[in-house]
PDB file of N, CA and C in Angstrom:
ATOM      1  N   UNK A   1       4.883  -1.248  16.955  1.00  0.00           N
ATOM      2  CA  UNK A   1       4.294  -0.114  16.254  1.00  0.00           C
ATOM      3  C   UNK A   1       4.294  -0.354  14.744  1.00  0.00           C
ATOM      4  N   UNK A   2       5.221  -1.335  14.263  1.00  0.00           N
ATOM      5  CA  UNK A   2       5.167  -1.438  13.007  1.00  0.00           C
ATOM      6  C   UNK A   2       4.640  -1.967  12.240  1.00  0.00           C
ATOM      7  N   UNK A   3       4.105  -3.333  13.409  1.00  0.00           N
ATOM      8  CA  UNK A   3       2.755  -4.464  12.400  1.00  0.00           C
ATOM      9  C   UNK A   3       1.638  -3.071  12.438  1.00  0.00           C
ATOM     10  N   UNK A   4       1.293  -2.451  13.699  1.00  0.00           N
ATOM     11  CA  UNK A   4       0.019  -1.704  13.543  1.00  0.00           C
ATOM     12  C   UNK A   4       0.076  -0.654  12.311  1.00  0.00           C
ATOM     13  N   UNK A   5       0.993  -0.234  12.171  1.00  0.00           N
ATOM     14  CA  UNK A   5       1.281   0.899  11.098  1.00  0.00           C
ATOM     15  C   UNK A   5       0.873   0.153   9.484  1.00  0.00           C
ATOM     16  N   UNK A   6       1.329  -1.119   9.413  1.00  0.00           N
ATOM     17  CA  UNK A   6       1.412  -2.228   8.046  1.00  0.00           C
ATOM     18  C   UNK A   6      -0.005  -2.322   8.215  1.00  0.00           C
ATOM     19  N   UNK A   7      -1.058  -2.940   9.340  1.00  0.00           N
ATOM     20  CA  UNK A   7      -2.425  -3.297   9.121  1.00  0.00           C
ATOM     21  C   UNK A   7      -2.935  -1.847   8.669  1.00  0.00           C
ATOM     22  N   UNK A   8      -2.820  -0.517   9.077  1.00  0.00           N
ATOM     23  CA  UNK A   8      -3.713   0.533   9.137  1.00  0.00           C
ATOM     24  C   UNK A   8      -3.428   1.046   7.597  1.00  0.00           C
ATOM     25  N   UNK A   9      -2.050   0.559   6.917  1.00  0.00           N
ATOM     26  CA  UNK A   9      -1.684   0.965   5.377  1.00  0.00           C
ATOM     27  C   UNK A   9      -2.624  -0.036   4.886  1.00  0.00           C
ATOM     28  N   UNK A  10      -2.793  -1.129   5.225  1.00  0.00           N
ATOM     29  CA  UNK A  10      -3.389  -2.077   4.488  1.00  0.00           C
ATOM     30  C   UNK A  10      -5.392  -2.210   4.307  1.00  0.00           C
ATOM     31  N   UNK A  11      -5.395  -1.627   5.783  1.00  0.00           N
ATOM     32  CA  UNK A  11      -6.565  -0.916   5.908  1.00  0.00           C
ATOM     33  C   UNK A  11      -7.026   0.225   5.067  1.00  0.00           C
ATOM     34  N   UNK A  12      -6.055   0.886   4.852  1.00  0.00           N
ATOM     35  CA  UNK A  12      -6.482   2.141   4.362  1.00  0.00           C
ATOM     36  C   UNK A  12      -6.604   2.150   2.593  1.00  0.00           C
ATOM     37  N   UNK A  13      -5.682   1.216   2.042  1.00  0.00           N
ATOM     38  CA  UNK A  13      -5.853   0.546   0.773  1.00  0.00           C
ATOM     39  C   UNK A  13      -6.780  -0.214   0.305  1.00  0.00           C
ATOM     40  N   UNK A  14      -7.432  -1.129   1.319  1.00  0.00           N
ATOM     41  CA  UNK A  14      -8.299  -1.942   1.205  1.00  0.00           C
ATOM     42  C   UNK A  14      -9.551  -1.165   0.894  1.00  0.00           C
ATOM     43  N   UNK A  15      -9.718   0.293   1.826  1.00  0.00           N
ATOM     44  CA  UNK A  15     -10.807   0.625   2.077  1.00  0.00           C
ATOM     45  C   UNK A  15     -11.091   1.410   0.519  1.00  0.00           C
ATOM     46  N   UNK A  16      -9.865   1.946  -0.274  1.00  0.00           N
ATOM     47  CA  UNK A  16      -9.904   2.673  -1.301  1.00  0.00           C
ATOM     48  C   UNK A  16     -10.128   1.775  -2.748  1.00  0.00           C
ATOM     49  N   UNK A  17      -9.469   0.751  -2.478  1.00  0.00           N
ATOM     50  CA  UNK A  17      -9.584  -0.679  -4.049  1.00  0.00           C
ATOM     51  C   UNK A  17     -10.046  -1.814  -3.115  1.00  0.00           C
ATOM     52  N   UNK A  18     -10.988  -2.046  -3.349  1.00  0.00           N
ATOM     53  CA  UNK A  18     -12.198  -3.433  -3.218  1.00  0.00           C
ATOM     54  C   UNK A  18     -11.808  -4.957  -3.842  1.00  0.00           C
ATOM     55  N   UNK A  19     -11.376  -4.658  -5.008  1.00  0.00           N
ATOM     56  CA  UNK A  19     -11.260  -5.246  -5.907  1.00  0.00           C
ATOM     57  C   UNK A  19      -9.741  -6.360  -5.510  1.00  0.00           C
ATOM     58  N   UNK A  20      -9.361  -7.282  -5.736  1.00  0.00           N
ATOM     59  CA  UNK A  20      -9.244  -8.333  -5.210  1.00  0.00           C
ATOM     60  C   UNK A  20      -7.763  -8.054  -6.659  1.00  0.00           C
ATOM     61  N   UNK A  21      -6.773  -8.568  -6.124  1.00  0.00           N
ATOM     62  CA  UNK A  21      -5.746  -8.562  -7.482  1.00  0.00           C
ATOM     63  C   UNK A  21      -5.830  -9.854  -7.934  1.00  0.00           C
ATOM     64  N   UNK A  22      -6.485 -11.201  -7.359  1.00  0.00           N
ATOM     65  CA  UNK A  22      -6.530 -12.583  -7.798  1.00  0.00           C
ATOM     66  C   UNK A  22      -7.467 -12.406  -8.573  1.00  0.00           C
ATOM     67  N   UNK A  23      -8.573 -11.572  -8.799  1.00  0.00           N
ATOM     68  CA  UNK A  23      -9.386 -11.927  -9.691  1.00  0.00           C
ATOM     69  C   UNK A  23      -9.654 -12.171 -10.520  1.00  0.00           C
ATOM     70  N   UNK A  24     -10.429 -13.145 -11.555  1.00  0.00           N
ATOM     71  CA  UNK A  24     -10.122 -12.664 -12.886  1.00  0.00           C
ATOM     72  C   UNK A  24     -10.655 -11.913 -13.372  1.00  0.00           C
ATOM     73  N   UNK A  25      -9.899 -11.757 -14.319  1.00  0.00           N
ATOM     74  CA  UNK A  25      -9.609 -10.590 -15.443  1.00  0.00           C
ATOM     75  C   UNK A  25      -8.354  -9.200 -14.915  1.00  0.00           C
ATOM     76  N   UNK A  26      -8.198  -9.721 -13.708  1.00  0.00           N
ATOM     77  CA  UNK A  26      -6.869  -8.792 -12.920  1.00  0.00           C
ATOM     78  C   UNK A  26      -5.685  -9.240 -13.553  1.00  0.00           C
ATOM     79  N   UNK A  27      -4.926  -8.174 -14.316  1.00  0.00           N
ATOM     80  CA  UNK A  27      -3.645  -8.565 -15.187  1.00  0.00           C
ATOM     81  C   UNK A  27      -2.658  -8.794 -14.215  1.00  0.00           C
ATOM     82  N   UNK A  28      -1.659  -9.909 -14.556  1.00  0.00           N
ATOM     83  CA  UNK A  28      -0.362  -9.817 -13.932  1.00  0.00           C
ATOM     84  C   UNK A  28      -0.048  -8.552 -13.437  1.00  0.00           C
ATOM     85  N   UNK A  29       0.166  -7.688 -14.515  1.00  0.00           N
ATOM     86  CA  UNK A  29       1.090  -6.456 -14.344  1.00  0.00           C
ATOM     87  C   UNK A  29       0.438  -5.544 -13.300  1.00  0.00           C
ATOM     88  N   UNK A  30      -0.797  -5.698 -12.712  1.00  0.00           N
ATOM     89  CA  UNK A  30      -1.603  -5.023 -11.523  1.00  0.00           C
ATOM     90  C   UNK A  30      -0.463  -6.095 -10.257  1.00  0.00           C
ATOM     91  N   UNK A  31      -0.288  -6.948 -10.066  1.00  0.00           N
ATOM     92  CA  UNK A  31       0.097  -8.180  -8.752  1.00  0.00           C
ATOM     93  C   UNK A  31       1.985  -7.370  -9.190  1.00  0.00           C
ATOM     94  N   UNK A  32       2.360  -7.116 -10.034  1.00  0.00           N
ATOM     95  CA  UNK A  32       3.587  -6.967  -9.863  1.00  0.00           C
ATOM     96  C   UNK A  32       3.835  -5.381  -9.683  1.00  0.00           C
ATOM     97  N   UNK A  33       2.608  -4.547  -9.901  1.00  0.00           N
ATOM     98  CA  UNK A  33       2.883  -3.121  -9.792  1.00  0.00           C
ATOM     99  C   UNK A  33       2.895  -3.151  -7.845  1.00  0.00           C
ATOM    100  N   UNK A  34       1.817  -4.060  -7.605  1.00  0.00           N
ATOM    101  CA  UNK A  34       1.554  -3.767  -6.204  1.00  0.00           C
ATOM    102  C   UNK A  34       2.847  -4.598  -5.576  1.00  0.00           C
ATOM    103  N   UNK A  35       3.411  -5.756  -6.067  1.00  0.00           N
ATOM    104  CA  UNK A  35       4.321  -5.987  -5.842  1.00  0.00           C
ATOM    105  C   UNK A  35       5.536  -5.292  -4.777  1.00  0.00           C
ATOM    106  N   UNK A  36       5.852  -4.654  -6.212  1.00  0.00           N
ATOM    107  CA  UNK A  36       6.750  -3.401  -6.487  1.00  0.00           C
ATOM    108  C   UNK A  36       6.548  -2.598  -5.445  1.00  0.00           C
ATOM    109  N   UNK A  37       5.125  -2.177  -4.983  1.00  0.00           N
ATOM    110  CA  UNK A  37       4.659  -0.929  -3.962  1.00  0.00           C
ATOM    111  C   UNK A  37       5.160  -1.676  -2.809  1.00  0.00           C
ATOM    112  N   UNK A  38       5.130  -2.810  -2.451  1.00  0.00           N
ATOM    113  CA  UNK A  38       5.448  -3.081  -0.913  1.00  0.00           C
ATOM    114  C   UNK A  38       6.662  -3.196  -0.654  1.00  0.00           C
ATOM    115  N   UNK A  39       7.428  -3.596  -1.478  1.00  0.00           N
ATOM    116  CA  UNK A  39       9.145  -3.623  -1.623  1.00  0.00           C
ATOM    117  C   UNK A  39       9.703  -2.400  -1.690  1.00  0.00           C
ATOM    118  N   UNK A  40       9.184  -1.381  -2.429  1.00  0.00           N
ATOM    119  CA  UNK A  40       9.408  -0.027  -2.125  1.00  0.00           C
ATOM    120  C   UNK A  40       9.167   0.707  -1.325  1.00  0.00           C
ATOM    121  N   UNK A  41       8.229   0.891  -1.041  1.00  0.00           N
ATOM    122  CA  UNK A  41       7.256   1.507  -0.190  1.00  0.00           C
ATOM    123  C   UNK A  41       6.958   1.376   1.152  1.00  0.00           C
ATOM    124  N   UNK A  42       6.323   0.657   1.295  1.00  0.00           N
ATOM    125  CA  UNK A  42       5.427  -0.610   2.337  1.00  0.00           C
ATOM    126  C   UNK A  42       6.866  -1.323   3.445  1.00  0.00           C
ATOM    127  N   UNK A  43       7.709  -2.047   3.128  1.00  0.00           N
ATOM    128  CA  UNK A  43       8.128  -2.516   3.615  1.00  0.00           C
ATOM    129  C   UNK A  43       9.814  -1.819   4.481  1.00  0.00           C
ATOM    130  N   UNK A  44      10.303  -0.840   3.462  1.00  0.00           N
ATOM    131  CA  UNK A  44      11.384  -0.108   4.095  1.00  0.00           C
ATOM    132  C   UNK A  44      11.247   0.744   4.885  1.00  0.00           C
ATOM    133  N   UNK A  45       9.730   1.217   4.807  1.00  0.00           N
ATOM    134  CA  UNK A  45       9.282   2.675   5.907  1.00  0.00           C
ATOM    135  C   UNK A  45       8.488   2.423   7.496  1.00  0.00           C
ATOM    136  N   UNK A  46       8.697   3.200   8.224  1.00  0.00           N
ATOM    137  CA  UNK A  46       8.034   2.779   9.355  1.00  0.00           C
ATOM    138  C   UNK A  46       7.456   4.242   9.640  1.00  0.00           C
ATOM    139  N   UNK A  47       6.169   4.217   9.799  1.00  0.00           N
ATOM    140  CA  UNK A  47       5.484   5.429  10.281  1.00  0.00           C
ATOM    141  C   UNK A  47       4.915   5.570  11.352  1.00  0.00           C
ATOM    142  N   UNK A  48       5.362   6.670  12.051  1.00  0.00           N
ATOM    143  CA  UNK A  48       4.364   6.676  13.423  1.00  0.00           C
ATOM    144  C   UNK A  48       3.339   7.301  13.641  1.00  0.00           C
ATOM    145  N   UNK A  49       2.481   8.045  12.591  1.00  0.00           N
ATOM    146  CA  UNK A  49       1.417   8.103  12.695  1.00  0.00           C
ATOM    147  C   UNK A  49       0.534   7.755  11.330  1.00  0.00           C
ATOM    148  N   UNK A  50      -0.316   7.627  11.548  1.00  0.00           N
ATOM    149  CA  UNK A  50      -1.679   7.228  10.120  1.00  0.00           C
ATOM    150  C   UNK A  50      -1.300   8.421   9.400  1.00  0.00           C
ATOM    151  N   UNK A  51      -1.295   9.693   9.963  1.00  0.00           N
ATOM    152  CA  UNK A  51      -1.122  10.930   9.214  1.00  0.00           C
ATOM    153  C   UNK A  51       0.368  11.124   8.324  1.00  0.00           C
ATOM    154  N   UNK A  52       1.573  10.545   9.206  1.00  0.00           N
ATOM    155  CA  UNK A  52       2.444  10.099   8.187  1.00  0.00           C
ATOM    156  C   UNK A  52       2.049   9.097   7.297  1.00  0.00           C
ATOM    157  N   UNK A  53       1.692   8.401   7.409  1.00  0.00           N
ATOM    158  CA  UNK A  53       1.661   7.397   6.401  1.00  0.00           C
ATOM    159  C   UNK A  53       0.968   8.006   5.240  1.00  0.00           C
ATOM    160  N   UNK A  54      -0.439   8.323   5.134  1.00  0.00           N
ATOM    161  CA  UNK A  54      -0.842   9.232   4.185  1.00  0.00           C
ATOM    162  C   UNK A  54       0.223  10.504   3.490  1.00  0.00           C
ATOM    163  N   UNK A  55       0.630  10.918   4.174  1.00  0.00           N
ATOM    164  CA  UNK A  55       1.553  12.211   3.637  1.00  0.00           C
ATOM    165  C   UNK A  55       2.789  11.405   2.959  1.00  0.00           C
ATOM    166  N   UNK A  56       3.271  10.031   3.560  1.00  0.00           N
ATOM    167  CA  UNK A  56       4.607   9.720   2.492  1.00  0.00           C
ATOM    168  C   UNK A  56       3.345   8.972   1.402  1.00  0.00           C
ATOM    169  N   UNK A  57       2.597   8.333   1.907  1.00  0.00           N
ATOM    170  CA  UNK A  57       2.163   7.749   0.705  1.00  0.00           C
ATOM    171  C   UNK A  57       1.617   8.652  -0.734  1.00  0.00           C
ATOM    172  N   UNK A  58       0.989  10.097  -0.239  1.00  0.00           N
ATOM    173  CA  UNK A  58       1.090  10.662  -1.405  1.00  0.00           C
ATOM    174  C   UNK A  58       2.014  11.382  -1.939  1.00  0.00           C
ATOM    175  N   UNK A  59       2.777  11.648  -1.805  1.00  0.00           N
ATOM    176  CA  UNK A  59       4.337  11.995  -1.745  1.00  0.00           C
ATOM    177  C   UNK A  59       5.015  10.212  -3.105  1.00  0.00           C
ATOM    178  N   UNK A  60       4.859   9.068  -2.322  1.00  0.00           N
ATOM    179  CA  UNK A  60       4.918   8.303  -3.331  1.00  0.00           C
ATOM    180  C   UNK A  60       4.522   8.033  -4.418  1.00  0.00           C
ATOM    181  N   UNK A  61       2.990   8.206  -4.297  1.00  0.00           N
ATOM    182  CA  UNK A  61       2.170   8.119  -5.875  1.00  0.00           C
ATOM    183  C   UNK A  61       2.487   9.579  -6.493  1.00  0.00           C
ATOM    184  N   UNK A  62       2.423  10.498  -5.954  1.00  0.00           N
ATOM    185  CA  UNK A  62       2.926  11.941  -6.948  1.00  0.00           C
ATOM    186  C   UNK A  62       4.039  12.584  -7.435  1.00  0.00           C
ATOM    187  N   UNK A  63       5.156  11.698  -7.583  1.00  0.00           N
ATOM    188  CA  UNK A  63       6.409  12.033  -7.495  1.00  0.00           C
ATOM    189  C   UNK A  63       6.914  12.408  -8.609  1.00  0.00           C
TER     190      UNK A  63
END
């Protein structure tokens, strides 16, 4: 349940920023903010539904 939960966060990010963090003109400090998000975020939590995941995830960015 937990790879599917990681693809559908990753899905759901993907679908919102397009934009590629290798790219250039993409600053370091964008690769280490997102960094930061999966070590925090992303990687300690396990959600069992899409609908959790949205609700902690804005709960994370609005804190």
């Amino acid at each position: 349940m937990k790879k599917h939960c990681e693809y559908q966060l990753m899905k759901f990010y993907k679908s919102r920023y397009r934009c590629s963090l290798s790219n250039k003109g993409c600053p370091s400090v964008a690769e280490s903010t997102y960094e930061s998000f999966k070590k925090e975020f992303v990687y300690p939590n396990h959600f069992q539904t899409l609908e959790q995941l949205k609700v902690q995830l804005f709960d994370y960015v609005n804190w």
